[in-house]
N, C-alpha and C. Protein backbone atom coordinates (compact mmCIF):
# COMPACT_ATOMS: atom_id res chain seq x y z
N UNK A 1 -92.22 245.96 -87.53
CA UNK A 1 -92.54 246.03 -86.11
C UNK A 1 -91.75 244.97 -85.37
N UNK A 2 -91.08 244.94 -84.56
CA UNK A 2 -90.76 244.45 -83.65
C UNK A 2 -91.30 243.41 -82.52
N UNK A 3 -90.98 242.21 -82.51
CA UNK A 3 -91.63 241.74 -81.59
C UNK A 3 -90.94 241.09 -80.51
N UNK A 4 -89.63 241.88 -80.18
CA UNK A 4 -89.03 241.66 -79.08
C UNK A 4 -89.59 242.56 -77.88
N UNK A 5 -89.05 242.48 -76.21
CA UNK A 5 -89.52 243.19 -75.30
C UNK A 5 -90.01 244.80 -75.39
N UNK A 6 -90.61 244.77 -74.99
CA UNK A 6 -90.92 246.84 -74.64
C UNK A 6 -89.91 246.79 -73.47
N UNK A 7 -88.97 248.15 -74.18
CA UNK A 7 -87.95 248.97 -73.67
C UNK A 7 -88.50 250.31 -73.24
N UNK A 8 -88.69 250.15 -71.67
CA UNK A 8 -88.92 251.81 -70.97
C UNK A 8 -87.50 252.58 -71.21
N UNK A 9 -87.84 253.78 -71.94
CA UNK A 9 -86.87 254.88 -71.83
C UNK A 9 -86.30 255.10 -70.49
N UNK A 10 -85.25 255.27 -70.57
CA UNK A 10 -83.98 255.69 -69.22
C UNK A 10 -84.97 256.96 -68.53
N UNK A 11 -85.20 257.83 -69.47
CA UNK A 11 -85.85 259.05 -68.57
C UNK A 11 -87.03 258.96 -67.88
N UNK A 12 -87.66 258.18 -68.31
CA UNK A 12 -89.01 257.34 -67.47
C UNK A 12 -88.53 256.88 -66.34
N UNK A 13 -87.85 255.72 -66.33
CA UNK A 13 -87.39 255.41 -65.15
C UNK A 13 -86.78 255.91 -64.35
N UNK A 14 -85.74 257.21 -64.85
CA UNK A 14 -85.22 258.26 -63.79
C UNK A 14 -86.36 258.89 -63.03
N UNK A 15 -87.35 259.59 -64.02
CA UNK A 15 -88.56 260.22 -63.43
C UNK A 15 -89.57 259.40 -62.31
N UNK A 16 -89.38 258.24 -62.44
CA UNK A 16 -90.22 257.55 -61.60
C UNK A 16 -89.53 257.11 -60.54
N UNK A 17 -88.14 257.36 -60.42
CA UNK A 17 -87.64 257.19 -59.35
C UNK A 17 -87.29 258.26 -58.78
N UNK A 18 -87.07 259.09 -59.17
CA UNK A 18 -87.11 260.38 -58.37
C UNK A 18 -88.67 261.00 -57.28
N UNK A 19 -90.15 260.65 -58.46
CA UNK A 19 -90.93 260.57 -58.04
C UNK A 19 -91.09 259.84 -56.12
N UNK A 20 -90.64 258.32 -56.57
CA UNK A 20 -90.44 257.56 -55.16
C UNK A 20 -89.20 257.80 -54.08
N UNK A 21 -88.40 259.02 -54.86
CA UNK A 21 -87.84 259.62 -53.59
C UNK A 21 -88.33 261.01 -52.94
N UNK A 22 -89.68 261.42 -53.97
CA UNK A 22 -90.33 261.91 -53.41
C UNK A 22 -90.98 261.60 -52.13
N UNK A 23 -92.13 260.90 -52.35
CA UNK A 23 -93.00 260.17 -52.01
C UNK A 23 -92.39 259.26 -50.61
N UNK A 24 -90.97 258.80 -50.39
CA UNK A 24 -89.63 258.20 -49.29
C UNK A 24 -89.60 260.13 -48.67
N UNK A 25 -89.82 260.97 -48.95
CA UNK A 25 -89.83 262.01 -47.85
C UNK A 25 -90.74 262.32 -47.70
N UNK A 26 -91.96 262.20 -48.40
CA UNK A 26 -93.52 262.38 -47.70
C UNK A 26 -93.35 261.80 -46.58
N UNK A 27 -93.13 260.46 -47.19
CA UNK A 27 -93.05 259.12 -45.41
C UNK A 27 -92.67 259.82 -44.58
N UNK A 28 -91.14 259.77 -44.75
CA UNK A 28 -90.71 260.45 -43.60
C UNK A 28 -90.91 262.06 -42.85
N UNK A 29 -91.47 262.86 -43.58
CA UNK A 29 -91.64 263.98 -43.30
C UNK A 29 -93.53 263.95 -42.18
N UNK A 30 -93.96 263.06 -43.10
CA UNK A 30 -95.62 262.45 -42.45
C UNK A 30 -96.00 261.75 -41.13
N UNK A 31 -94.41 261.21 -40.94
CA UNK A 31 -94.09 260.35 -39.41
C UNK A 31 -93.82 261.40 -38.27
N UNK A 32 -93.12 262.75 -38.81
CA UNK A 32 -92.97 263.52 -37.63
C UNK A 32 -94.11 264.69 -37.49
N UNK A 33 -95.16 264.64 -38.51
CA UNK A 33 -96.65 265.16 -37.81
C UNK A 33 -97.40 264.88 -37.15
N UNK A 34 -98.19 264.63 -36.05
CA UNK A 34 -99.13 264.18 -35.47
C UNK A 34 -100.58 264.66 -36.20
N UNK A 35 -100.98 263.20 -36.69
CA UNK A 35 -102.30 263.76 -37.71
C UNK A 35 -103.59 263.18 -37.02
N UNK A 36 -103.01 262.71 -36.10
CA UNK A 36 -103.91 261.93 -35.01
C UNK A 36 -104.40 260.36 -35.70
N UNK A 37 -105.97 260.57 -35.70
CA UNK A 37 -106.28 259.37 -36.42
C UNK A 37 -106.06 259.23 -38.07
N UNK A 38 -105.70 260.03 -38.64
CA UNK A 38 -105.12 259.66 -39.77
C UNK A 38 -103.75 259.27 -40.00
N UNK A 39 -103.21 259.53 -39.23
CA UNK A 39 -101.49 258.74 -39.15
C UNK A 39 -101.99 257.19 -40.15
N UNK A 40 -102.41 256.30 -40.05
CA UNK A 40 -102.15 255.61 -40.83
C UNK A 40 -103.10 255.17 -41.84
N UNK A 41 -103.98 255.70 -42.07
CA UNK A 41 -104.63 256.36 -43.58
C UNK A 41 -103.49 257.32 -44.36
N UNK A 42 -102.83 258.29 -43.99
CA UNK A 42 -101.58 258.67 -45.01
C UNK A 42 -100.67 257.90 -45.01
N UNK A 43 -99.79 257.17 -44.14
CA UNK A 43 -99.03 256.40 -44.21
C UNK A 43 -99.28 254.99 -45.09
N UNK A 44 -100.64 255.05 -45.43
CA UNK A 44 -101.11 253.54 -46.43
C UNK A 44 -101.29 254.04 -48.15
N UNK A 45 -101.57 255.53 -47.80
CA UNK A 45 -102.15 256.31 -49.08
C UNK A 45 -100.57 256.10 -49.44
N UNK A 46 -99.63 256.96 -49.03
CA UNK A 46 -98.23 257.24 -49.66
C UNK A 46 -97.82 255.67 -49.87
N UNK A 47 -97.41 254.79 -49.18
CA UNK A 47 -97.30 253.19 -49.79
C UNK A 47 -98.22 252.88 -51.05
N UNK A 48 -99.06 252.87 -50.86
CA UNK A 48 -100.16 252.36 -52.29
C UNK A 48 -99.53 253.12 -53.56
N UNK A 49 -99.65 254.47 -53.34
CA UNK A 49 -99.07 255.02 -54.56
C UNK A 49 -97.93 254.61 -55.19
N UNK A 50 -97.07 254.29 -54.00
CA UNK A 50 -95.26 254.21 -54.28
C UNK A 50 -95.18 252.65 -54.72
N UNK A 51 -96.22 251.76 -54.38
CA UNK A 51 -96.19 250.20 -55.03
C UNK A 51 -97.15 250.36 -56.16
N UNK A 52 -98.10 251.49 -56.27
CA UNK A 52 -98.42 251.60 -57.88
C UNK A 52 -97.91 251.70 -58.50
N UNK A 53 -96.61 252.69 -58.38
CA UNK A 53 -95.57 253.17 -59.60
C UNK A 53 -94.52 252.29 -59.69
N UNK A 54 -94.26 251.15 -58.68
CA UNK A 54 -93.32 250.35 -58.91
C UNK A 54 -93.63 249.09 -59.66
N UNK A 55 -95.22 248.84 -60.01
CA UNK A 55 -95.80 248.13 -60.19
C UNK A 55 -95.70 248.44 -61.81
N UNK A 56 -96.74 249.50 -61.61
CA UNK A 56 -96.52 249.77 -63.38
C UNK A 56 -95.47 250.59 -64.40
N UNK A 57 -94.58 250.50 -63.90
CA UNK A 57 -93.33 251.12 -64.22
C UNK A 57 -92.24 250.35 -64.35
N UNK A 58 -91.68 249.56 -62.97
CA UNK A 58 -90.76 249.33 -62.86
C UNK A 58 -90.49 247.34 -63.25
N UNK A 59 -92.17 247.02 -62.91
CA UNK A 59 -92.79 245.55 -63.46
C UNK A 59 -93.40 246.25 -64.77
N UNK A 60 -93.19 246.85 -65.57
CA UNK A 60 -93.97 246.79 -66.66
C UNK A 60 -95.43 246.52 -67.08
N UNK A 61 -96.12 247.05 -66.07
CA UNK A 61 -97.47 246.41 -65.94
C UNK A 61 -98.13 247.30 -67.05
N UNK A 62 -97.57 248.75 -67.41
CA UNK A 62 -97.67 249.75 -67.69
C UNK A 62 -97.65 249.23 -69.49
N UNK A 63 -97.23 248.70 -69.96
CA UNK A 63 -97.23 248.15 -71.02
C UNK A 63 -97.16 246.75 -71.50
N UNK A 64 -98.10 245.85 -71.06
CA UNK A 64 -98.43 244.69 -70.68
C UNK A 64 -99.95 244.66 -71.47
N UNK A 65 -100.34 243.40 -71.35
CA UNK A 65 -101.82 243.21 -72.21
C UNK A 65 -102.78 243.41 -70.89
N UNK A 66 -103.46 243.58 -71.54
CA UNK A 66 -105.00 244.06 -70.77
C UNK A 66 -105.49 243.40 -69.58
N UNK A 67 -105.23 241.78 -69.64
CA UNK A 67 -105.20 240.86 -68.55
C UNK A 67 -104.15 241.20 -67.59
N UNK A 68 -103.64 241.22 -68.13
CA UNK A 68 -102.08 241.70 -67.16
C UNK A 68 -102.85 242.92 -66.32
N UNK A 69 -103.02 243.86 -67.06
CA UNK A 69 -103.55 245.29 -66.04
C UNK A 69 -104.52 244.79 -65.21
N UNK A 70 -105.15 244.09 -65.66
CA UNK A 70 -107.22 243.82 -65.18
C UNK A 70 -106.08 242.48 -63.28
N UNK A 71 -105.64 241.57 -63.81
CA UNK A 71 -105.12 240.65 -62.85
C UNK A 71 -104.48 242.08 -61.65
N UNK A 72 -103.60 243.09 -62.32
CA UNK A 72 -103.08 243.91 -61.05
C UNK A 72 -103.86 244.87 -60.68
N UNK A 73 -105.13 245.00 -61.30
CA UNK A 73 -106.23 246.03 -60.82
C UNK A 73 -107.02 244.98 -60.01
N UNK A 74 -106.57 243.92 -59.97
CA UNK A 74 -107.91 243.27 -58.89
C UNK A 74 -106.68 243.20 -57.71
N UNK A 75 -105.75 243.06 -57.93
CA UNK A 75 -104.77 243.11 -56.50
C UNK A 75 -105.26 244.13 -55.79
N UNK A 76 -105.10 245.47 -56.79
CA UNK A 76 -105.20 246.80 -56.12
C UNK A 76 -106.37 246.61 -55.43
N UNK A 77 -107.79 246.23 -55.79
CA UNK A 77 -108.92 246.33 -55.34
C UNK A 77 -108.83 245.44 -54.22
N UNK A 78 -108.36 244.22 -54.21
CA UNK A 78 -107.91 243.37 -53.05
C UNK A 78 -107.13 244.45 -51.74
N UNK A 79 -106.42 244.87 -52.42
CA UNK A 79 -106.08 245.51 -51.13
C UNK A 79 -106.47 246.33 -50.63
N UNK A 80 -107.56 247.33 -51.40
CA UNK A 80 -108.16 248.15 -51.01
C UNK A 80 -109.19 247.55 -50.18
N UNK A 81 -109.75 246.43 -49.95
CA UNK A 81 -110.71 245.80 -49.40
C UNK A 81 -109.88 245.91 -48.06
N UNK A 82 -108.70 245.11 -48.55
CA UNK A 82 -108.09 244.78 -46.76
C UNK A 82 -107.80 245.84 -45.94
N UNK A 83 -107.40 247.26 -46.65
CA UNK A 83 -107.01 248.59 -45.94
C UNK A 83 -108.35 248.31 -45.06
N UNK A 84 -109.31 248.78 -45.98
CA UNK A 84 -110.94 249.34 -45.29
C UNK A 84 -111.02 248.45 -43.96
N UNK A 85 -110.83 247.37 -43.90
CA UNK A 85 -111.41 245.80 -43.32
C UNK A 85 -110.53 246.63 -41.87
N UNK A 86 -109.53 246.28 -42.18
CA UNK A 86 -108.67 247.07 -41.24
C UNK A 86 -108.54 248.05 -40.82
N UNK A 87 -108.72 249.41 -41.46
CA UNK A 87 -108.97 250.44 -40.80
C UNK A 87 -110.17 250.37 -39.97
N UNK A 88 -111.59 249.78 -40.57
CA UNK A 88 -112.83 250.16 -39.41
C UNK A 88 -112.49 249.46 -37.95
N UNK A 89 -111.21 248.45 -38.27
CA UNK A 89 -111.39 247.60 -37.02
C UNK A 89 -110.72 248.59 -36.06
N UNK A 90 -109.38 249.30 -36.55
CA UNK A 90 -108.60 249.96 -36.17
C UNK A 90 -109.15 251.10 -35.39
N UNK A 91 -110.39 251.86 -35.83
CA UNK A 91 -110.81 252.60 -35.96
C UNK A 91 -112.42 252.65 -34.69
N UNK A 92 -112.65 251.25 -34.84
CA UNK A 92 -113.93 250.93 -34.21
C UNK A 92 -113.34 250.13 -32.74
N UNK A 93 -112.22 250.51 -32.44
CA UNK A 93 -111.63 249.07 -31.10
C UNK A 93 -112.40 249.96 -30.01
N UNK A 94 -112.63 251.12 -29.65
CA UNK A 94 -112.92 252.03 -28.47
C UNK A 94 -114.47 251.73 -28.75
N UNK A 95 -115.41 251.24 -29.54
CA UNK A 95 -116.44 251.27 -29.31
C UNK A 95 -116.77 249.68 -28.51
N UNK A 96 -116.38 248.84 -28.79
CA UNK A 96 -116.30 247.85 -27.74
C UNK A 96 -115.47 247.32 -26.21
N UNK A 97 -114.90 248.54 -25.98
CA UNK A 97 -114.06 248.37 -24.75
C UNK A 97 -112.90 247.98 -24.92
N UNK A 98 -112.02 247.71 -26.23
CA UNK A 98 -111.01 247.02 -26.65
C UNK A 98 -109.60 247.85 -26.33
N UNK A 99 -109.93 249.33 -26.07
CA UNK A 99 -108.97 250.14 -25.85
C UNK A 99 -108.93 250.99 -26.60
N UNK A 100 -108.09 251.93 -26.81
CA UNK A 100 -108.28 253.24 -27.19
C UNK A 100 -106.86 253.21 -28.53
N UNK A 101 -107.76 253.39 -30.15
CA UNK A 101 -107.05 253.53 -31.08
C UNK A 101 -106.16 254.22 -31.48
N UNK A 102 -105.83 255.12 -30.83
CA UNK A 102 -104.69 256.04 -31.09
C UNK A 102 -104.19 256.80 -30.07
């Protein structure tokens, strides 16, 4: 057994970048819909995904020890806190007179 680095296969990484040139025309294809108040609930969904796969793919998080995953699953959850935090504010400005969210 080997106990030098884990080597991602070339075709992995082709596939996962093709994936995020998917995901680079969602964006852009998502910017010229009017989704109203979801404009940036998809625009955060398609980012999250595209820094998941760069995360565990391209940082190797994907084959890393367990701490390693658990430390970038609390990021994820961190940021999932801050989306929410932010969207209700985003979301709630017209109920205090603050102006109109979208």
């Amino acid at each position: 057994m080997s106990s030098g680095p884990h080597v991602v296969p070339i075709r992995v990484l082709f596939s996962v970048f093709a994936a995020l040139i998917v995901l680079l025309a969602a964006t852009v294809a998502a910017a010229f819909v009017n989704w109203g108040a979801f404009n940036p609930l998809i625009a955060m969904t398609i980012a999250t995904i595209k820094a998941l796969l760069i995360v565990l793919f391209f940082m190797e998080v994907r084959y890393s020890s367990r701490l390693t995953m658990v430390m970038v699953g609390g990021g994820f959850v961190w940021l999932a806190i801050l989306m929410i935090i932010t969207m209700s504010d985003y979301v709630s400005r017209h109920l205090v007179g603050v102006g109109q969210p979208w």
